[in-house]
PDB file of N, CA and C in Angstrom:
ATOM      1  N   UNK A   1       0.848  -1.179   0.000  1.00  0.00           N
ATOM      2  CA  UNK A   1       0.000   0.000   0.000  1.00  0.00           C
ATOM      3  C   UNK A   1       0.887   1.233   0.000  1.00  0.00           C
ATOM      4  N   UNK A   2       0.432   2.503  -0.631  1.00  0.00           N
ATOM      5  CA  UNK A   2       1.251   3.286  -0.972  1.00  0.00           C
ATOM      6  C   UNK A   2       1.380   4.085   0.789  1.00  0.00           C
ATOM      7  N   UNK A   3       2.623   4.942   1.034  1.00  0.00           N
ATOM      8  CA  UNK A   3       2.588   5.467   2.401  1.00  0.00           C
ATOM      9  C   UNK A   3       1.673   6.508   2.699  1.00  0.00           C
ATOM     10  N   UNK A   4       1.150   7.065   1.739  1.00  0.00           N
ATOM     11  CA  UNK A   4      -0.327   8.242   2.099  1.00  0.00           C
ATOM     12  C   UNK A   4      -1.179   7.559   2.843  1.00  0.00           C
ATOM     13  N   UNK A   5      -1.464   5.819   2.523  1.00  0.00           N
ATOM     14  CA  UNK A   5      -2.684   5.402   3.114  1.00  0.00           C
ATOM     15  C   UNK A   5      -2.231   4.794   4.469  1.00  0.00           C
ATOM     16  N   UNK A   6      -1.213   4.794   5.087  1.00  0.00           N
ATOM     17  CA  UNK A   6      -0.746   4.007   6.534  1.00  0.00           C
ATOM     18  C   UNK A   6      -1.442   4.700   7.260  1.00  0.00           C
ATOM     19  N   UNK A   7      -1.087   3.796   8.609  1.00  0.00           N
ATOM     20  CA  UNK A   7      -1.768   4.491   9.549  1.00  0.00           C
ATOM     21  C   UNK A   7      -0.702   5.389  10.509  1.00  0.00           C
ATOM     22  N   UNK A   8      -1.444   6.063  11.499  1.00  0.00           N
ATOM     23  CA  UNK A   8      -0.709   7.190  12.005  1.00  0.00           C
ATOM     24  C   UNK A   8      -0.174   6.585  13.107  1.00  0.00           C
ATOM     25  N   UNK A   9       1.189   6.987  14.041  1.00  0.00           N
ATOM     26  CA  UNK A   9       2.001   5.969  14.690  1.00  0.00           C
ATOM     27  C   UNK A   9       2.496   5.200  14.653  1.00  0.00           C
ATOM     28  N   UNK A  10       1.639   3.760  13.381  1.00  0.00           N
ATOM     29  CA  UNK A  10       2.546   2.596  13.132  1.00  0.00           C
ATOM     30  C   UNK A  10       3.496   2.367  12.747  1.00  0.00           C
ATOM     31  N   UNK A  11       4.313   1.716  13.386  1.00  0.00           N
ATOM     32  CA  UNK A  11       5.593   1.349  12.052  1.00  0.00           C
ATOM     33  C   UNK A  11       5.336   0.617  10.750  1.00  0.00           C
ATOM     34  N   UNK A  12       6.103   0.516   9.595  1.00  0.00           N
ATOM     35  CA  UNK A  12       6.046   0.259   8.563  1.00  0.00           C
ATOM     36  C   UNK A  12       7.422   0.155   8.226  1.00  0.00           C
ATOM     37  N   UNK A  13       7.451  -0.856   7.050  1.00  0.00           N
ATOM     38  CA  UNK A  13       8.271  -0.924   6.178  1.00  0.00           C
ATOM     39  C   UNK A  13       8.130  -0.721   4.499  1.00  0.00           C
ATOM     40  N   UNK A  14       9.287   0.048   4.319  1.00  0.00           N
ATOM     41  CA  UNK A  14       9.535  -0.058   2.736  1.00  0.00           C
ATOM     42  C   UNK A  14       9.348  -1.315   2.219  1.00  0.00           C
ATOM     43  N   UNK A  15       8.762  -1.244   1.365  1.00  0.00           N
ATOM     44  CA  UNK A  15       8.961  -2.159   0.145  1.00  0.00           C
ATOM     45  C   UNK A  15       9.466  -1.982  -1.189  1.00  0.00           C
ATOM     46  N   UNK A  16       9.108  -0.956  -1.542  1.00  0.00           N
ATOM     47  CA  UNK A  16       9.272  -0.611  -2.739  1.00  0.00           C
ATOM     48  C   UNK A  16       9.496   0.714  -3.025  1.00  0.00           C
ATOM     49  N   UNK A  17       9.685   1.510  -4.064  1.00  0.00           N
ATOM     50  CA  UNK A  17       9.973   2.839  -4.690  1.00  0.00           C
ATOM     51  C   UNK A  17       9.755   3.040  -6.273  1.00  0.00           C
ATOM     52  N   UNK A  18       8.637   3.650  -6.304  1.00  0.00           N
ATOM     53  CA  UNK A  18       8.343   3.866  -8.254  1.00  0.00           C
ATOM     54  C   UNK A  18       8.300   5.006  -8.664  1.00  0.00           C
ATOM     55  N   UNK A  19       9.036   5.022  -9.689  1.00  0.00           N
ATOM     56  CA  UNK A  19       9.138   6.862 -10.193  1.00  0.00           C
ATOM     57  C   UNK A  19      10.349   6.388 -10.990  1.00  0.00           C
ATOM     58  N   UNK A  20      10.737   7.918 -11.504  1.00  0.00           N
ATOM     59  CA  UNK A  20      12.234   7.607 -12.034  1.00  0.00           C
ATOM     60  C   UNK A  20      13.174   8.003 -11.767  1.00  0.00           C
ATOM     61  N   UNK A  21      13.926   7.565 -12.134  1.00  0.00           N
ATOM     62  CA  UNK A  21      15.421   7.473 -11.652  1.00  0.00           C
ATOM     63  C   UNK A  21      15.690   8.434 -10.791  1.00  0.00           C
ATOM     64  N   UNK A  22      15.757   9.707 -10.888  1.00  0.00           N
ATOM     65  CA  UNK A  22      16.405  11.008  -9.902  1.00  0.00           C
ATOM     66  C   UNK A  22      15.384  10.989  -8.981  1.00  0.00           C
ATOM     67  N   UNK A  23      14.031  10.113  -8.943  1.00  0.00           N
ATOM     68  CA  UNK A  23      12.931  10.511  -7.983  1.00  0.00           C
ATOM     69  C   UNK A  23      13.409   9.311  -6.484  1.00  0.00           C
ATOM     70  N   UNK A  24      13.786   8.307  -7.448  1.00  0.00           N
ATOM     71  CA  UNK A  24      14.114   7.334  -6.411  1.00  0.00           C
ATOM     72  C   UNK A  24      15.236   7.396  -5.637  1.00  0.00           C
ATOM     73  N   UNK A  25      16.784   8.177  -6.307  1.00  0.00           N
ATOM     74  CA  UNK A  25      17.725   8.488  -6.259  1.00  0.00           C
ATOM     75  C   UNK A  25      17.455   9.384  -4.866  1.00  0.00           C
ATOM     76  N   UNK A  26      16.528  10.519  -5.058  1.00  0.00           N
ATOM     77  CA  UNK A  26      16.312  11.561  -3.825  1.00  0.00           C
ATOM     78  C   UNK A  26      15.380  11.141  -2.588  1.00  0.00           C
ATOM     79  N   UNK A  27      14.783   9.691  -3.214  1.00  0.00           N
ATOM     80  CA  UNK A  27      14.388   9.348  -1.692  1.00  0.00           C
ATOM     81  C   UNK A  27      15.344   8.685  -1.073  1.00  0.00           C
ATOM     82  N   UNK A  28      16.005   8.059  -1.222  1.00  0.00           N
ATOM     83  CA  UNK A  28      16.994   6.997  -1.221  1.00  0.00           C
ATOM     84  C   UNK A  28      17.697   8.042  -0.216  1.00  0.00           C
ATOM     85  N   UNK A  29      18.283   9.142  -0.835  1.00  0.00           N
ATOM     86  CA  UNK A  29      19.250   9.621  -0.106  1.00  0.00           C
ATOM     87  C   UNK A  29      18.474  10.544   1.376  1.00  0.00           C
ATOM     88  N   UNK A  30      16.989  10.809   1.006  1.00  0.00           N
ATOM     89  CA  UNK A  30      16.172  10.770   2.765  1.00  0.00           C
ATOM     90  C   UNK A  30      16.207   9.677   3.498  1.00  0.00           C
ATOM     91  N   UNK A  31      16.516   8.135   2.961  1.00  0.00           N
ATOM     92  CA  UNK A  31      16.678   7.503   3.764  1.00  0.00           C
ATOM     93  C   UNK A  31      15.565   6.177   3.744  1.00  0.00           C
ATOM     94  N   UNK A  32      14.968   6.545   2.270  1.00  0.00           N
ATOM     95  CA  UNK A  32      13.530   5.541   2.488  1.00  0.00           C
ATOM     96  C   UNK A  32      14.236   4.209   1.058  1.00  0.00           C
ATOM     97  N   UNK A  33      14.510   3.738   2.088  1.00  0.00           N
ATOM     98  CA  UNK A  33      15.359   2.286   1.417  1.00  0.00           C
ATOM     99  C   UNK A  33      14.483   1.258   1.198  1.00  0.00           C
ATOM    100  N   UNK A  34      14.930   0.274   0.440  1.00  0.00           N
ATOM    101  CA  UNK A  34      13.975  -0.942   0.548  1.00  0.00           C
ATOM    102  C   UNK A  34      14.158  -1.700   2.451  1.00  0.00           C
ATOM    103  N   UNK A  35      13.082  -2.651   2.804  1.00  0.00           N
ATOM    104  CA  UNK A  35      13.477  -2.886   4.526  1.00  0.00           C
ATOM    105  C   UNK A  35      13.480  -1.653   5.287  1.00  0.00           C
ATOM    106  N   UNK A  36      13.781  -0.631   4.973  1.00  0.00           N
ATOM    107  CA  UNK A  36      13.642   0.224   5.902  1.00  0.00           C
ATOM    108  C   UNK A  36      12.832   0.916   6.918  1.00  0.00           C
ATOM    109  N   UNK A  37      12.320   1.134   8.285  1.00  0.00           N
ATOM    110  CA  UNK A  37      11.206   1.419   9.110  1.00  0.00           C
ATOM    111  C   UNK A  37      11.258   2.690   9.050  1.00  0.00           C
ATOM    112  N   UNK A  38       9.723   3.348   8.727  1.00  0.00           N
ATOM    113  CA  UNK A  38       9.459   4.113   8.576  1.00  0.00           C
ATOM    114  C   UNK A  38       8.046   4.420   9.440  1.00  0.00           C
ATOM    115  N   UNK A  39       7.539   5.278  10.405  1.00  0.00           N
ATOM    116  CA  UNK A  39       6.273   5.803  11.084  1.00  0.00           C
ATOM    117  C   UNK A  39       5.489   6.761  10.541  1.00  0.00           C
ATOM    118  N   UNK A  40       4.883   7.056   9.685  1.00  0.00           N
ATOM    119  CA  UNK A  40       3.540   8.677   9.500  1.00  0.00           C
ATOM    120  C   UNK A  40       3.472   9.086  11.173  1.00  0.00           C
ATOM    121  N   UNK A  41       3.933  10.153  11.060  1.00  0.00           N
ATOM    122  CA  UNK A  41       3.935  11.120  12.156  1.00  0.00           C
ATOM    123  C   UNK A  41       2.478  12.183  11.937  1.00  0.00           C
ATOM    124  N   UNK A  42       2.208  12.585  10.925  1.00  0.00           N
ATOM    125  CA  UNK A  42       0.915  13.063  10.822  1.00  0.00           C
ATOM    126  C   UNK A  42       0.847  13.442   9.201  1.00  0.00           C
ATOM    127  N   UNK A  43      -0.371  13.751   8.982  1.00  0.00           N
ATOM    128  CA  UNK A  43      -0.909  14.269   7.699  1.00  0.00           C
ATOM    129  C   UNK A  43      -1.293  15.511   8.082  1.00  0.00           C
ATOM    130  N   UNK A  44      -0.659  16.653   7.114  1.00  0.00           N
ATOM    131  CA  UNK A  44      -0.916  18.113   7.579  1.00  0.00           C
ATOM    132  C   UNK A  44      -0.653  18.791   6.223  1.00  0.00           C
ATOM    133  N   UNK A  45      -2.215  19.333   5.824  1.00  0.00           N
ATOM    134  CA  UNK A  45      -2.085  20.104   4.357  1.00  0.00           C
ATOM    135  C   UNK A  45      -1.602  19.637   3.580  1.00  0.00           C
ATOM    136  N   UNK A  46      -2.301  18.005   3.081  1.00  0.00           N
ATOM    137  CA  UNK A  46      -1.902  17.484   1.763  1.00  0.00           C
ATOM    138  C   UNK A  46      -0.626  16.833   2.030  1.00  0.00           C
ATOM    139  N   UNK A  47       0.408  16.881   2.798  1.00  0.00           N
ATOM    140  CA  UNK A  47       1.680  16.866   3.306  1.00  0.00           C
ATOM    141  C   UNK A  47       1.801  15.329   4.169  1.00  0.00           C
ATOM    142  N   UNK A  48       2.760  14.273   4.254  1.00  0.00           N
ATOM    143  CA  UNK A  48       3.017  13.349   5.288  1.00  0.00           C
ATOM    144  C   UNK A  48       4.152  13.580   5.703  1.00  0.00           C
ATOM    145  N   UNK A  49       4.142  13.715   7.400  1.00  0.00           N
ATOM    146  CA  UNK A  49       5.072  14.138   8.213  1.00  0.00           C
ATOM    147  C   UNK A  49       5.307  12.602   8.480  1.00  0.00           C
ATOM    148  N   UNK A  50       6.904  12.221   7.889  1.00  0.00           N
ATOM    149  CA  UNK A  50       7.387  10.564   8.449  1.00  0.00           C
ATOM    150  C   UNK A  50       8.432  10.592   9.406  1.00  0.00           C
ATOM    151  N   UNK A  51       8.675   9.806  10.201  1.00  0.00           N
ATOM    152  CA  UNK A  51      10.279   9.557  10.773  1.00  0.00           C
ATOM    153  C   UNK A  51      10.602   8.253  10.298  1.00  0.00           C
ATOM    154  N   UNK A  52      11.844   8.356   9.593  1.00  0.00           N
ATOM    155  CA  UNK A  52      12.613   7.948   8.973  1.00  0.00           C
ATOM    156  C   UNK A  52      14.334   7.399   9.475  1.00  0.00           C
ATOM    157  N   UNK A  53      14.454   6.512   9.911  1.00  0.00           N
ATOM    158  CA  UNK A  53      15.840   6.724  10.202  1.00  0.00           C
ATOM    159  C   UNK A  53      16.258   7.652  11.254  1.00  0.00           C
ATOM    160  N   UNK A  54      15.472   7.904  12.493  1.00  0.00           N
ATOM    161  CA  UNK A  54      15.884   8.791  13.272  1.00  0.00           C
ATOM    162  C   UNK A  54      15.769  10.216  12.938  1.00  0.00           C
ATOM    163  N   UNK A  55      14.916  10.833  11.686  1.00  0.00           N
ATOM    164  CA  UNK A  55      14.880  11.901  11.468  1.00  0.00           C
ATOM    165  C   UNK A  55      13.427  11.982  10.738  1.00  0.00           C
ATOM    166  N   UNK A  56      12.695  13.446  10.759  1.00  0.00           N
ATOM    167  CA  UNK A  56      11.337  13.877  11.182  1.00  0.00           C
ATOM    168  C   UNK A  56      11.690  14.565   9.199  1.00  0.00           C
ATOM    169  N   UNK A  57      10.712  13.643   8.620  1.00  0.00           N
ATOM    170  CA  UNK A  57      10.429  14.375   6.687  1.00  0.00           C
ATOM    171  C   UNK A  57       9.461  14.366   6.832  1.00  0.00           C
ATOM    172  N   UNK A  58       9.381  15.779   5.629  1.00  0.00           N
ATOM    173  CA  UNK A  58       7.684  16.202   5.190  1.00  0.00           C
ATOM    174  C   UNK A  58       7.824  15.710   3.844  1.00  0.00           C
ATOM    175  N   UNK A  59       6.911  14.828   3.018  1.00  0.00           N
ATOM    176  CA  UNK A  59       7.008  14.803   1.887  1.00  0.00           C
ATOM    177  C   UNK A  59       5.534  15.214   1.229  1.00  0.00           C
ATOM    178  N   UNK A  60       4.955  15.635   0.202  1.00  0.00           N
ATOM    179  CA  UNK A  60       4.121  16.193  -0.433  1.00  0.00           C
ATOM    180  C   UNK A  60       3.049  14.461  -0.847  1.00  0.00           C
ATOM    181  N   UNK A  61       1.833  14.961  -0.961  1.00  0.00           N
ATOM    182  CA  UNK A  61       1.162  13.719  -1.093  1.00  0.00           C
ATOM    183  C   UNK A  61       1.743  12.755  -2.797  1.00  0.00           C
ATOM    184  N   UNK A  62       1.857  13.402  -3.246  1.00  0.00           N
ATOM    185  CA  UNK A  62       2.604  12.736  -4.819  1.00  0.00           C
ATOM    186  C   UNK A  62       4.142  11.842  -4.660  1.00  0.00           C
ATOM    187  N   UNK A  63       4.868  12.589  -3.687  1.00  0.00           N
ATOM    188  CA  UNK A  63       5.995  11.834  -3.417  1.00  0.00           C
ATOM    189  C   UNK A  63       5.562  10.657  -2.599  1.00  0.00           C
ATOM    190  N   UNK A  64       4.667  11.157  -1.455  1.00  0.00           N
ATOM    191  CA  UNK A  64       4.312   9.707  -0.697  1.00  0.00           C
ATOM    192  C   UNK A  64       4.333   8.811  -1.305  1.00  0.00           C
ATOM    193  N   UNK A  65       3.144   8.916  -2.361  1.00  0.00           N
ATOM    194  CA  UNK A  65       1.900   7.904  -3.019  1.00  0.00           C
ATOM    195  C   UNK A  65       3.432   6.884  -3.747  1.00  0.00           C
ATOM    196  N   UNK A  66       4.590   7.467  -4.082  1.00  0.00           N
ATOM    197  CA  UNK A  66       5.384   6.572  -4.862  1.00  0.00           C
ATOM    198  C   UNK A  66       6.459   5.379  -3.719  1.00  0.00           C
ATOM    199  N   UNK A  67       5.826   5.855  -2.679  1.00  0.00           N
ATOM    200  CA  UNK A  67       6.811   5.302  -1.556  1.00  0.00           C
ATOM    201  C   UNK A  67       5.502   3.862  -1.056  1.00  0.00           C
ATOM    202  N   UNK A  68       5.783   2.541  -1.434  1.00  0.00           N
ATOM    203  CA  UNK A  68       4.917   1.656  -1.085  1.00  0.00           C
ATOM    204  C   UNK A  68       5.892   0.909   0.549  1.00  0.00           C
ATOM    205  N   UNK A  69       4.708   0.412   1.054  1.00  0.00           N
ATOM    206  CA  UNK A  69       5.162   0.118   2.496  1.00  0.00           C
ATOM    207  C   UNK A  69       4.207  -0.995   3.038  1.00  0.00           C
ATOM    208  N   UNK A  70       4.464  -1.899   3.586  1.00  0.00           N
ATOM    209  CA  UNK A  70       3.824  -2.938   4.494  1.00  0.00           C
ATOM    210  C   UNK A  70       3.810  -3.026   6.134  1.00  0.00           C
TER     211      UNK A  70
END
């Protein structure tokens, strides 16, 4: 399921990343890897607030939607 639709608090994992090349390239380097745990900290103005690796990202609902997670 894409990360817009998680739930709020849970942990999650990456699974996957779709887009192209420089899109995946710039998540990669926020830290959203394949395996990697990731929490939705909140949804605020279209916006998902994640922690990532010990650190607090805002990504825009379009970047989410390409970030899939279990």
């Amino acid at each position: 399921m894409p990360l817009t639709m998680a739930t709020v608090g849970r942990g999650q994992v990456v699974k996957e990343i779709h887009g192209k090349e420089e899109v995946i390239a710039h998540l990669k380097n926020l830290g959203f890897v394949k395996g990697a745990e990731v929490e939705v900290v909140s949804f605020l103005a279209g916006n998902v607030i994640v922690n990532v690796k010990g650190t607090r990202v805002a990504l825009d609902k379009a970047m989410a939607q390409r970030i899939m997670v279990i």
